[in-house]
C-alpha atoms as a PDB file:
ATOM      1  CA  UNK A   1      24.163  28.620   7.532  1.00  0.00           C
ATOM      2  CA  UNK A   2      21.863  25.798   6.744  1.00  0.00           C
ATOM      3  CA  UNK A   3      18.260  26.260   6.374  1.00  0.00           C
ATOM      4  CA  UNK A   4      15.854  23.698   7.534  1.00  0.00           C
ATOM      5  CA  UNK A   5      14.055  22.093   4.771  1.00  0.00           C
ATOM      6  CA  UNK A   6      10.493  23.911   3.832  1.00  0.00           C
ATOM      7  CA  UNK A   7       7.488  21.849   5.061  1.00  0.00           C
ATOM      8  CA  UNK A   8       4.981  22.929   2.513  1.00  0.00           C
ATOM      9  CA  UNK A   9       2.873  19.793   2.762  1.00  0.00           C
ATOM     10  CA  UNK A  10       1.272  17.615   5.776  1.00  0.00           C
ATOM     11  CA  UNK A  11       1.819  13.627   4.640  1.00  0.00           C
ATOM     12  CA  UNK A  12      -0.029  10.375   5.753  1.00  0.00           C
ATOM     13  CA  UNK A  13       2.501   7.673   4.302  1.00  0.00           C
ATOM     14  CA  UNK A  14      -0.523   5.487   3.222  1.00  0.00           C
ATOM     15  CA  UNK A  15       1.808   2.276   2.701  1.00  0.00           C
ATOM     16  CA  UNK A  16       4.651   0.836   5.137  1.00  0.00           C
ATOM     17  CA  UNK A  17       5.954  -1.640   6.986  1.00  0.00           C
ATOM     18  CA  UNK A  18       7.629  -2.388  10.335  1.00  0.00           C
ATOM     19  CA  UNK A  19       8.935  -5.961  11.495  1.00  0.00           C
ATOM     20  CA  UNK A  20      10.961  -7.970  13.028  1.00  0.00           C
ATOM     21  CA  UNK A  21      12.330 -11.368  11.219  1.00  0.00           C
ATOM     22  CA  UNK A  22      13.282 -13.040  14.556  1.00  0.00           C
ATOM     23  CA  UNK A  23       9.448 -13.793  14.828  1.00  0.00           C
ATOM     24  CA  UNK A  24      10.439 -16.250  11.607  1.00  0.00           C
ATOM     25  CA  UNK A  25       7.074 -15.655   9.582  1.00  0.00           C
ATOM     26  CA  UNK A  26       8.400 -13.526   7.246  1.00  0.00           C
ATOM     27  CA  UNK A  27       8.551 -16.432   4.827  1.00  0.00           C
ATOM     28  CA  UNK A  28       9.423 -13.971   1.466  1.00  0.00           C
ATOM     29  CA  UNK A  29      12.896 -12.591   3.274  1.00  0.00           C
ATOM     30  CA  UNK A  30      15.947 -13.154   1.982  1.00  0.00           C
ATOM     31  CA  UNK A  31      17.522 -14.113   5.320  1.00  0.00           C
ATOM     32  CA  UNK A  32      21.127 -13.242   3.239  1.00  0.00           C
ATOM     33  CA  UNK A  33      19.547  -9.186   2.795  1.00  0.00           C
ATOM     34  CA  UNK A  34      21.404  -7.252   4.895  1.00  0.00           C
ATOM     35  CA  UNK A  35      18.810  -4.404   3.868  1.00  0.00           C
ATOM     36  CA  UNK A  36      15.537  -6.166   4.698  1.00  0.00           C
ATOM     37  CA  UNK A  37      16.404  -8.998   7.026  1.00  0.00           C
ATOM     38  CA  UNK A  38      16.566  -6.530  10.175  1.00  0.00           C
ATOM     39  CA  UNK A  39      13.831  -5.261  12.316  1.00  0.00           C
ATOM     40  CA  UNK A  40      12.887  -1.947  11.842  1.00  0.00           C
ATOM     41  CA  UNK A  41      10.837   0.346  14.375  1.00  0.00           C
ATOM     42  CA  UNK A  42       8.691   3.434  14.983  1.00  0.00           C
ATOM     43  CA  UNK A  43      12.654   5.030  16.083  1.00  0.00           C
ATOM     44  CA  UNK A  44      13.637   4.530  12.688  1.00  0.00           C
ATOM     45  CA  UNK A  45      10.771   5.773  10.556  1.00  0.00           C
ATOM     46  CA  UNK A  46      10.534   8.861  12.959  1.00  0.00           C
ATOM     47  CA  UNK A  47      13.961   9.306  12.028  1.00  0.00           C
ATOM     48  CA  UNK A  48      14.662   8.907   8.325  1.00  0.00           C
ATOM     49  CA  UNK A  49      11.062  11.459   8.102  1.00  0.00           C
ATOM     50  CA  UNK A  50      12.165  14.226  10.221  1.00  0.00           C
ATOM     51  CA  UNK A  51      12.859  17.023   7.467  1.00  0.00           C
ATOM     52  CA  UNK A  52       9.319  16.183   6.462  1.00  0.00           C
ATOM     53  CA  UNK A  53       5.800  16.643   7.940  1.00  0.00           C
ATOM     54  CA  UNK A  54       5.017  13.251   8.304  1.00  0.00           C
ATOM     55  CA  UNK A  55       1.858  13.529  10.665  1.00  0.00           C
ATOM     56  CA  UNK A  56       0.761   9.973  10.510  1.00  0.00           C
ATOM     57  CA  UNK A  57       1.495   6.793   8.802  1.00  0.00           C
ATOM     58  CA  UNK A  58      -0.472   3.482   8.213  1.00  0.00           C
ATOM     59  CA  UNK A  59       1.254   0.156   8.952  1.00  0.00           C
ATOM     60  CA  UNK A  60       0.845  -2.904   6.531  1.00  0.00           C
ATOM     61  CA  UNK A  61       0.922  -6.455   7.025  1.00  0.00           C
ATOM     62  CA  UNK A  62       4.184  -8.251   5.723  1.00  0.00           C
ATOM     63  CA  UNK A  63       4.076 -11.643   7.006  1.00  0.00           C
ATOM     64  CA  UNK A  64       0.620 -13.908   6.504  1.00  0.00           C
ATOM     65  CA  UNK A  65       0.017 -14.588  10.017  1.00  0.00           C
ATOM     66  CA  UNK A  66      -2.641 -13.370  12.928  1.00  0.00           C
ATOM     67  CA  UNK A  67       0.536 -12.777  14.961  1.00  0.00           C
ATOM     68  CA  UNK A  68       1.816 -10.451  12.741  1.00  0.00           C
ATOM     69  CA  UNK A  69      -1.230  -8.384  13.151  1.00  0.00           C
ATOM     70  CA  UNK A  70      -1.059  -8.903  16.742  1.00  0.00           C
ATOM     71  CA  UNK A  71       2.377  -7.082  16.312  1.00  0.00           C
ATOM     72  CA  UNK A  72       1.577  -4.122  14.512  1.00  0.00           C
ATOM     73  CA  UNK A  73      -1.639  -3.341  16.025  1.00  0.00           C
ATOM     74  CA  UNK A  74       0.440  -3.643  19.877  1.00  0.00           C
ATOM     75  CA  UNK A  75       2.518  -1.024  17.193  1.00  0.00           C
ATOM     76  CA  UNK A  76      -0.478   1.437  17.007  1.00  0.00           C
ATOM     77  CA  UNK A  77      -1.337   1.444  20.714  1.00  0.00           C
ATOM     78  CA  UNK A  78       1.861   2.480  21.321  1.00  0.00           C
ATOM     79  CA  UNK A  79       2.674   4.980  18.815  1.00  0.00           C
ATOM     80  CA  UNK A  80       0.297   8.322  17.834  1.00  0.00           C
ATOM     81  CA  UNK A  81       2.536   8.089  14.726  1.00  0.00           C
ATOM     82  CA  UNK A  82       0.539   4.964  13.539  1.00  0.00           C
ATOM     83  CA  UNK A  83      -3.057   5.936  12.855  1.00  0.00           C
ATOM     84  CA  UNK A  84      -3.934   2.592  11.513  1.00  0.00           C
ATOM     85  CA  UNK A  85      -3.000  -1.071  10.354  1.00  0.00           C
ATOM     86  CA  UNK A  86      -3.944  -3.010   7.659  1.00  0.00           C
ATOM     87  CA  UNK A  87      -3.891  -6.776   8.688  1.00  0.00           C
ATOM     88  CA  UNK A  88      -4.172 -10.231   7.579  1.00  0.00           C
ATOM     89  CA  UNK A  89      -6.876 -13.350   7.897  1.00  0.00           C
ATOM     90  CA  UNK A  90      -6.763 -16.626   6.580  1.00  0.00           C
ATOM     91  CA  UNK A  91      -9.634 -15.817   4.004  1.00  0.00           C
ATOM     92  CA  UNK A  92      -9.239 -20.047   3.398  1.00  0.00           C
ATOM     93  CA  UNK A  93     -10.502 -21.144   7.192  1.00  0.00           C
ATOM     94  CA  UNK A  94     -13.930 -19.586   7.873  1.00  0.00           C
ATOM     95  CA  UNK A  95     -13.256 -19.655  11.649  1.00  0.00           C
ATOM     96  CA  UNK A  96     -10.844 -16.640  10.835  1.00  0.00           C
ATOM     97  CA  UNK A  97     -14.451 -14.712  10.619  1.00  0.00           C
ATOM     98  CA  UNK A  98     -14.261 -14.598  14.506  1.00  0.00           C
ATOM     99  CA  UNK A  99     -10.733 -13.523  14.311  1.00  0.00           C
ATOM    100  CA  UNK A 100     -11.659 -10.598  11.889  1.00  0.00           C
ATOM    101  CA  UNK A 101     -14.462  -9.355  14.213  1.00  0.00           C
ATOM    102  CA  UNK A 102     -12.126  -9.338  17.070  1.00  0.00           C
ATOM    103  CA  UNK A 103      -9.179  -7.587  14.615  1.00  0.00           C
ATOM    104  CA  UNK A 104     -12.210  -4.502  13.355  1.00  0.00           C
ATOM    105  CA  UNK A 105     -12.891  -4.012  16.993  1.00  0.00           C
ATOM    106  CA  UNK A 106      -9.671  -2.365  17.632  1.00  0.00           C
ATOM    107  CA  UNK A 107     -10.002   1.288  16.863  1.00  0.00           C
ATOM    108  CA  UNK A 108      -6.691   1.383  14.533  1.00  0.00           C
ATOM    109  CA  UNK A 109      -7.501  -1.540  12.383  1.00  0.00           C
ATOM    110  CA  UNK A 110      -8.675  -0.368   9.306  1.00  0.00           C
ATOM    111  CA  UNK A 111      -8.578  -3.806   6.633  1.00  0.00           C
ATOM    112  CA  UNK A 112      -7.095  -6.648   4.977  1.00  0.00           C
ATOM    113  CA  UNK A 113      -4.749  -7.585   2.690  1.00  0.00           C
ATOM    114  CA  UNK A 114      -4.140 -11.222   1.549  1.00  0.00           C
ATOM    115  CA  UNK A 115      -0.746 -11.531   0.315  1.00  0.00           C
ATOM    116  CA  UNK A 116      -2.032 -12.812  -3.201  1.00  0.00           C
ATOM    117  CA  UNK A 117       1.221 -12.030  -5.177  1.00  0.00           C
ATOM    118  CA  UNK A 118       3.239 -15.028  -3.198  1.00  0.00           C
ATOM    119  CA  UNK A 119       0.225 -17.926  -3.906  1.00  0.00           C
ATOM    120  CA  UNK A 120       0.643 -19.661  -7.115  1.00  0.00           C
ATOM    121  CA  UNK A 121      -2.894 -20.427  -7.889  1.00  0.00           C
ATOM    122  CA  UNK A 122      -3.530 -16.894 -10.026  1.00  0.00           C
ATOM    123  CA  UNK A 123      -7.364 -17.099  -9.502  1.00  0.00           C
ATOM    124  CA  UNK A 124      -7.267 -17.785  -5.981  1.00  0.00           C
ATOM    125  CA  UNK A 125      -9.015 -14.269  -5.244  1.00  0.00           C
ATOM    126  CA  UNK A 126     -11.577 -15.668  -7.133  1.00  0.00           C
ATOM    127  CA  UNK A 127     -12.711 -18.584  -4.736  1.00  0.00           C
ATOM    128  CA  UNK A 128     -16.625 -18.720  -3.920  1.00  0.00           C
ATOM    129  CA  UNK A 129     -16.565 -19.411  -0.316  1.00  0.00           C
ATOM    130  CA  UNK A 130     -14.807 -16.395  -0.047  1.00  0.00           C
ATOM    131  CA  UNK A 131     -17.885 -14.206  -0.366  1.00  0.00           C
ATOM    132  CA  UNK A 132     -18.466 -14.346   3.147  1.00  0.00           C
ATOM    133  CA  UNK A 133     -15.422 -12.573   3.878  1.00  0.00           C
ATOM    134  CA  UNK A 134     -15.892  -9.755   1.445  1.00  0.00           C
ATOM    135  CA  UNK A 135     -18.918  -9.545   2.989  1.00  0.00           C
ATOM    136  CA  UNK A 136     -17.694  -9.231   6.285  1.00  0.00           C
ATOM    137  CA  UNK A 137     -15.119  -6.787   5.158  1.00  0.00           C
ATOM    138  CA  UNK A 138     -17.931  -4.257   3.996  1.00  0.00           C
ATOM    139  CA  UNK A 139     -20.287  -4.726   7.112  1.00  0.00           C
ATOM    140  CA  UNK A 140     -17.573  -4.219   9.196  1.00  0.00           C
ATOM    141  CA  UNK A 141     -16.526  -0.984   7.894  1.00  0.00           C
ATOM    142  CA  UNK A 142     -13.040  -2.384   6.421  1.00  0.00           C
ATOM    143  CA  UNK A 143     -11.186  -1.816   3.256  1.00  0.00           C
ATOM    144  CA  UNK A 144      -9.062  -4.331   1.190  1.00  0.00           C
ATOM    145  CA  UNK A 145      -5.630  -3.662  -0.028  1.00  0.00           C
ATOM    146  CA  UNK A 146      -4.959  -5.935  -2.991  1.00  0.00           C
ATOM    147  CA  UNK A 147      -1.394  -6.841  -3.532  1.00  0.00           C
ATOM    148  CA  UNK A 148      -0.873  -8.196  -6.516  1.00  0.00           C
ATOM    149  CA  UNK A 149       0.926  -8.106 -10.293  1.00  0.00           C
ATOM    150  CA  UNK A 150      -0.367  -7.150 -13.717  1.00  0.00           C
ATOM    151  CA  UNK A 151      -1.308 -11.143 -14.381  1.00  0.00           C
ATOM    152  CA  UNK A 152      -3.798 -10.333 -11.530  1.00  0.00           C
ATOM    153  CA  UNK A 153      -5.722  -7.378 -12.998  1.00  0.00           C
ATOM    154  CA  UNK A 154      -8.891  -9.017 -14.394  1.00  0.00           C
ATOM    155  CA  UNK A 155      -9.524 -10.905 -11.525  1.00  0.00           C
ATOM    156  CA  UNK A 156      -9.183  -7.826  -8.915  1.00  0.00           C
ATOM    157  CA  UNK A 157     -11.942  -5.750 -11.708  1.00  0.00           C
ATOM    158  CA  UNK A 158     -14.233  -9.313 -10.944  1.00  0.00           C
ATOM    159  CA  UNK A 159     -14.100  -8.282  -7.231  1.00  0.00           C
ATOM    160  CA  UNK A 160     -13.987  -4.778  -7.175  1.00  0.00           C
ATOM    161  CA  UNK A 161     -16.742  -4.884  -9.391  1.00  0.00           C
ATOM    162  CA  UNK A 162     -18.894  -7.473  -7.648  1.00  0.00           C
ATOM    163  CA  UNK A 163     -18.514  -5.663  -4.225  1.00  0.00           C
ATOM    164  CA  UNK A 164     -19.267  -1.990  -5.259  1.00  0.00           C
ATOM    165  CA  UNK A 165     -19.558  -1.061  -1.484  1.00  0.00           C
ATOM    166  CA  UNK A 166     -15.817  -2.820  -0.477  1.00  0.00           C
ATOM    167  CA  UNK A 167     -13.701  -0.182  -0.474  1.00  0.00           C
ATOM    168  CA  UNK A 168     -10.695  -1.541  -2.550  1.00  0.00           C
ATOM    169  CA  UNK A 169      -7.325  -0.155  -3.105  1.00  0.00           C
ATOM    170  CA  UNK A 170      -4.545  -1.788  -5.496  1.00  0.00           C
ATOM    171  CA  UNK A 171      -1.107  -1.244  -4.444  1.00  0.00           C
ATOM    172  CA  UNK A 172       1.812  -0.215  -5.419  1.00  0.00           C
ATOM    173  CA  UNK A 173       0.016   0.340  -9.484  1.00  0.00           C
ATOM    174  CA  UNK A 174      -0.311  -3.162  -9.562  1.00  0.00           C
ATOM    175  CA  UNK A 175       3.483  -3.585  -9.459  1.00  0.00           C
ATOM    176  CA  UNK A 176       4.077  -3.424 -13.447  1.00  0.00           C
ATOM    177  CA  UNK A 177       7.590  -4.532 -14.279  1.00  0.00           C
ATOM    178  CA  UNK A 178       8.947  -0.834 -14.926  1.00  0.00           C
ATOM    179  CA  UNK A 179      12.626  -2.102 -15.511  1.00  0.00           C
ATOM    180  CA  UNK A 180      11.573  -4.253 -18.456  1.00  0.00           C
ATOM    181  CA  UNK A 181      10.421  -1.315 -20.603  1.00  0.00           C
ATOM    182  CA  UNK A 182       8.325  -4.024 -22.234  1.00  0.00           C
ATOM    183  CA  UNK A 183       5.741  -1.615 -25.026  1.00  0.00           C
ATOM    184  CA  UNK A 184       3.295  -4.971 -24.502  1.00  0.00           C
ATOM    185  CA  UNK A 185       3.309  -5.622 -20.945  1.00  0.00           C
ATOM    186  CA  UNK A 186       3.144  -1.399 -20.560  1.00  0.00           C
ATOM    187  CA  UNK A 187      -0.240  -1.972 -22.626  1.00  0.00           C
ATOM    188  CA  UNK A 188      -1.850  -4.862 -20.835  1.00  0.00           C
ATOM    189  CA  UNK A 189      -1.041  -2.773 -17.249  1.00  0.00           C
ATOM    190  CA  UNK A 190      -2.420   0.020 -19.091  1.00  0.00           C
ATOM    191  CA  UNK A 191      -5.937  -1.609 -19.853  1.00  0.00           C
ATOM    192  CA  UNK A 192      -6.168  -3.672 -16.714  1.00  0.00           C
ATOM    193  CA  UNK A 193      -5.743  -0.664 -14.687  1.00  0.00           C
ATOM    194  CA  UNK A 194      -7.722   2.060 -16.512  1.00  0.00           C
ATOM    195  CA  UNK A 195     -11.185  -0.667 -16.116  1.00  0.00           C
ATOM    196  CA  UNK A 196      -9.853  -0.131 -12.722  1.00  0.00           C
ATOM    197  CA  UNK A 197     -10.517   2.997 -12.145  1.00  0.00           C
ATOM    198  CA  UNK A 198     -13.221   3.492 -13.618  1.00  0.00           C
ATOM    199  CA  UNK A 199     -15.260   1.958 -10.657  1.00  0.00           C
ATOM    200  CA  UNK A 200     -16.179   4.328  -7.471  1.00  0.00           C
ATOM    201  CA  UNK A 201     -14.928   2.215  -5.585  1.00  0.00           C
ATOM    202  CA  UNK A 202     -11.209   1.900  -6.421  1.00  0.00           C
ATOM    203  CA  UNK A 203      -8.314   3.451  -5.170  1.00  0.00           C
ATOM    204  CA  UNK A 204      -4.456   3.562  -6.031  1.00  0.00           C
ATOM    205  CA  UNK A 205      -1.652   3.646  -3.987  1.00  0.00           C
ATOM    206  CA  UNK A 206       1.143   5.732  -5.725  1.00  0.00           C
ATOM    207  CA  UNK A 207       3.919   3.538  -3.993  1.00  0.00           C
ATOM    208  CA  UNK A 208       6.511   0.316  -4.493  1.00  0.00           C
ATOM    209  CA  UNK A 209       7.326   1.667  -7.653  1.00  0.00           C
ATOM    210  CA  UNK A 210      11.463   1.965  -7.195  1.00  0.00           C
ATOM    211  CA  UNK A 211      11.654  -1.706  -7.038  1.00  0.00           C
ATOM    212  CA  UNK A 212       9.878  -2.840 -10.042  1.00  0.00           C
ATOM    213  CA  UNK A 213      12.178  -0.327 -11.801  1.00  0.00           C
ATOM    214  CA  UNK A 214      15.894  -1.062 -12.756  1.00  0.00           C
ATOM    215  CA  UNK A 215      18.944  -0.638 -10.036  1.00  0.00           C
ATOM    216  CA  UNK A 216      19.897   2.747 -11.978  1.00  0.00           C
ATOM    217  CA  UNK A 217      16.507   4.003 -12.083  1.00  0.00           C
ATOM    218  CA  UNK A 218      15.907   7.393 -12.946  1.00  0.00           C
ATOM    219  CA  UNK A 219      12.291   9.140 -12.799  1.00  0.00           C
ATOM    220  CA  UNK A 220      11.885   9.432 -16.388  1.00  0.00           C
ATOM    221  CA  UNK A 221      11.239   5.617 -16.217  1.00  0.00           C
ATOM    222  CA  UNK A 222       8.899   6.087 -13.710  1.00  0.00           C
ATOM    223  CA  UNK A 223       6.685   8.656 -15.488  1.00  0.00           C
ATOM    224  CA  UNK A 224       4.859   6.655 -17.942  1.00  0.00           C
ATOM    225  CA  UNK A 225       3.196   4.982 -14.872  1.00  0.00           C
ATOM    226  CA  UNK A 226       2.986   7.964 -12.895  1.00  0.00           C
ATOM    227  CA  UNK A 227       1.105   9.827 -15.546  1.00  0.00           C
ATOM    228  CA  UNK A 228      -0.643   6.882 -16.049  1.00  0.00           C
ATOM    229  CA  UNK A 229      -2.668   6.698 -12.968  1.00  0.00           C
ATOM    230  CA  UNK A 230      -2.639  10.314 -12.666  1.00  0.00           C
ATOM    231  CA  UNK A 231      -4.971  10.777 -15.853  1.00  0.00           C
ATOM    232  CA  UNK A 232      -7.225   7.564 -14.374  1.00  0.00           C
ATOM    233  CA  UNK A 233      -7.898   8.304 -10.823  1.00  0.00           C
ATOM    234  CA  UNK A 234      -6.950  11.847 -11.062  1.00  0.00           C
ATOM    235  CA  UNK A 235      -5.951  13.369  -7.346  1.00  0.00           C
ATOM    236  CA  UNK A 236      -9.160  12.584  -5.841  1.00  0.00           C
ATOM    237  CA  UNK A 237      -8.000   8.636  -5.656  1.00  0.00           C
ATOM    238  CA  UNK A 238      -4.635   8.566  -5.584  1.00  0.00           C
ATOM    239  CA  UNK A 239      -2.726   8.048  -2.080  1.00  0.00           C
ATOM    240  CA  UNK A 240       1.175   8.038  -1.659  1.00  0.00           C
ATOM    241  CA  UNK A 241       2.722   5.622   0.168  1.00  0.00           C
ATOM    242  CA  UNK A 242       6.839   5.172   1.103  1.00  0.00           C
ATOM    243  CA  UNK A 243       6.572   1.126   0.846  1.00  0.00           C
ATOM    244  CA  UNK A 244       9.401   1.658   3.271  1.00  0.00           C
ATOM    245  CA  UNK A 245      11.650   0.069   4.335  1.00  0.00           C
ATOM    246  CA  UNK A 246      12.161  -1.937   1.017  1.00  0.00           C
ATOM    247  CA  UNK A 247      11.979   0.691  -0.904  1.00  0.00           C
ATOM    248  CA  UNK A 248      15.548   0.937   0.896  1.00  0.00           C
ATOM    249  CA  UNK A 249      16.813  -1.616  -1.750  1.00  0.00           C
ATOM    250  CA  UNK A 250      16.681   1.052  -4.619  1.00  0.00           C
ATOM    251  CA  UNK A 251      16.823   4.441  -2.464  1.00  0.00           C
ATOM    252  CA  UNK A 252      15.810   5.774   0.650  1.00  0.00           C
ATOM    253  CA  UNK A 253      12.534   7.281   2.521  1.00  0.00           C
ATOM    254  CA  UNK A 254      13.757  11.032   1.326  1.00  0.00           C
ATOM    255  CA  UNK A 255      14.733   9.573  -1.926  1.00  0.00           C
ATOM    256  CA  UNK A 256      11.455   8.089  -3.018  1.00  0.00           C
ATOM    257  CA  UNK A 257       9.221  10.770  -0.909  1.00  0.00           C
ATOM    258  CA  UNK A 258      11.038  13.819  -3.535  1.00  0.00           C
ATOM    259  CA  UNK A 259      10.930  11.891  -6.315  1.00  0.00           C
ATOM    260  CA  UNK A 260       7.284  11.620  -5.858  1.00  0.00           C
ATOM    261  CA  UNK A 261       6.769  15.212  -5.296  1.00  0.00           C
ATOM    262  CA  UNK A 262       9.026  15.736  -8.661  1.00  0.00           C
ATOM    263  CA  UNK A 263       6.741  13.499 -10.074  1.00  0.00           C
ATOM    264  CA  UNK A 264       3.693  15.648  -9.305  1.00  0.00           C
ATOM    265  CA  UNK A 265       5.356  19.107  -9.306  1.00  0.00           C
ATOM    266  CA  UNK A 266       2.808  20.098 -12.427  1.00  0.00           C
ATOM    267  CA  UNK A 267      -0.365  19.786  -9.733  1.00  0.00           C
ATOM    268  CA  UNK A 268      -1.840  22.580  -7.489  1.00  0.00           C
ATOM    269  CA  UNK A 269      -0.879  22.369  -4.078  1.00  0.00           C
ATOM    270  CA  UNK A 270      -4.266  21.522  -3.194  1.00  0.00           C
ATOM    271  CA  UNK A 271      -3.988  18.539  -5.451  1.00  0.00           C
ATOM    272  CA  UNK A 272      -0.881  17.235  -4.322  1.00  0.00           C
ATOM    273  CA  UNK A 273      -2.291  17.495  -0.570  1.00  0.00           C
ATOM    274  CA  UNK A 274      -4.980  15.271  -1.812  1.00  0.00           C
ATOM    275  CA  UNK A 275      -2.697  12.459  -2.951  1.00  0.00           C
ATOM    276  CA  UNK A 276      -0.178  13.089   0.346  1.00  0.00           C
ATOM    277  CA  UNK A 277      -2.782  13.517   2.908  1.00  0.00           C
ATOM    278  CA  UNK A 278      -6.393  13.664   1.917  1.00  0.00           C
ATOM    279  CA  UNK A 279      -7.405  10.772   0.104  1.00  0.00           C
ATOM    280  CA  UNK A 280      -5.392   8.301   2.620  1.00  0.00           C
ATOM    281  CA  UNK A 281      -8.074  10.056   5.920  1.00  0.00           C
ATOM    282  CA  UNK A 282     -10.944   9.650   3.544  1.00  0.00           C
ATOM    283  CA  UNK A 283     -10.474   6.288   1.858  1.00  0.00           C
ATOM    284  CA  UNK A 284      -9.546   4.684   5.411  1.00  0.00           C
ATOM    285  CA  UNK A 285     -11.878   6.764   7.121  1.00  0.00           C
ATOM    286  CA  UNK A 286      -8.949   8.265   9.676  1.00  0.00           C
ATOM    287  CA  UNK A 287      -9.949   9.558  12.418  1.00  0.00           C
ATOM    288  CA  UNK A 288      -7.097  11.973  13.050  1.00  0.00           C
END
């Protein structure tokens, strides 16, 4: 006889993607990745997450385009699944202010996220005549993701701090280059990220961390970080996220979501629910 797997915990997947590379703005695609260069859909999510209680899961931009968001948020209407979307605006044409108006009127949209780890100027975040948009982004009720790598650190603690109303949220840890097991770079992540979180305002998303570590990755390597961000933001600002489907190039959706619960075995239950559940509704203000 086989048992059905025990679902002890509800989940909002805080981080993932669909897509569909025929739409050719996927720019970052290996077109020659049989794993990633294929559209994935609501079908398949709802399928590789069945022997957990997924309840609801929040789509992210993956391609810098309006059209892109266009596609997910036609995604939302369609699905209860998808409680929200985190889009993109050209934050470098102030006409796109119009275009995020339109974007925060929809009742699933829920932010932004420039895709600042692909543009080669490092201090691009910090442009002045962006200030409008942060702005914007707070009146409007929005939040902003901030993709980015360890080099980016400083310049994320520059805006999180100047904007203590933006709710801000850096993802996947700040992708730190796990695989390396570099004692230097460990310490630079580690002091970026603990002035981090020590404002109100920021969030982390415990996600993406399977492909900054090695093929053969094991969760040992992944604890440093884990433990990391667990003594920093502590389970009131911590938010799991699958970062499927790439996280498909090291495992798969079961294979990250139980590592992550290994990972956080020594928390209450009531903690754990925080980081798999509570802090994703509060942080982007769900309305589920």
């Amino acid at each position: 006889i086989i048992l059905p797997r025990i679902k002890l915990m509800k989940i909002i997947d805080s981080h993932q993607h669909f897509w569909d590379p025929s739409r050719g703005d996927y720019h970052w695609m290996p077109k020659d990745n049989p794993i990633l260069n294929r559209k994935y859909e609501v079908k398949d999510l709802s399928q590789v997450s069945e022997s957990i209680d997924l309840h609801k899961t929040i789509l992210v931009q993956a391609a810098a385009t309006n059209a892109e968001t266009e596609y997910m948020l036609n995604i939302a209407e369609n699905s209860d699944l998808v409680c929200g979307v985190v889009g993109w605006v050209n934050f470098e044409d102030k006409n796109q202010l119009e275009q995020l108006k339109i974007f925060a009127k929809h009742p699933k949209f829920l932010g932004v996220r420039p895709m600042i780890q692909d543009i080669p100027d490092e201090n691009w975040v910090l442009n002045k005549n962006f200030d409008i948009f942060f702005k914007s982004i707070i009146d409007l009720d929005l939040s902003f993701d901030a993709l980015g790598f360890p080099i980016h650190l400083e310049n994320f603690y520059t805006i999180a701090s100047r904007y203590p109303s933006l709710r801000f949220i850096i993802d996947h840890l700040m992708k730190p280059k796990i695989c390396n097991n570099n004692q230097e770079e460990f310490i630079h992540w580690q002091k970026g990220i603990n002035k981090l979180s020590k404002l109100e305002n920021v969030y982390c998303k415990f996600s993406g961390m399977v492909t900054e570590a090695c093929e053969k990755w094991t969760e040992q390597d992944l604890k440093p970080y884990v433990d990391e961000i667990l003594n920093l933001f502590t389970d009131k600002k911590i938010m799991w996220g699958s970062d499927w489907p790439v996280c498909n190039l090291r495992t798969n959706y079961l294979g990250w979501y139980n590592s992550a619960t290994n990972l956080t075995k020594e928390l209450s239950l009531a903690e754990r629910q925080n980081i798999f559940y509570n802090n994703a509704k509060r942080f982007y203000k769900l309305k589920i």
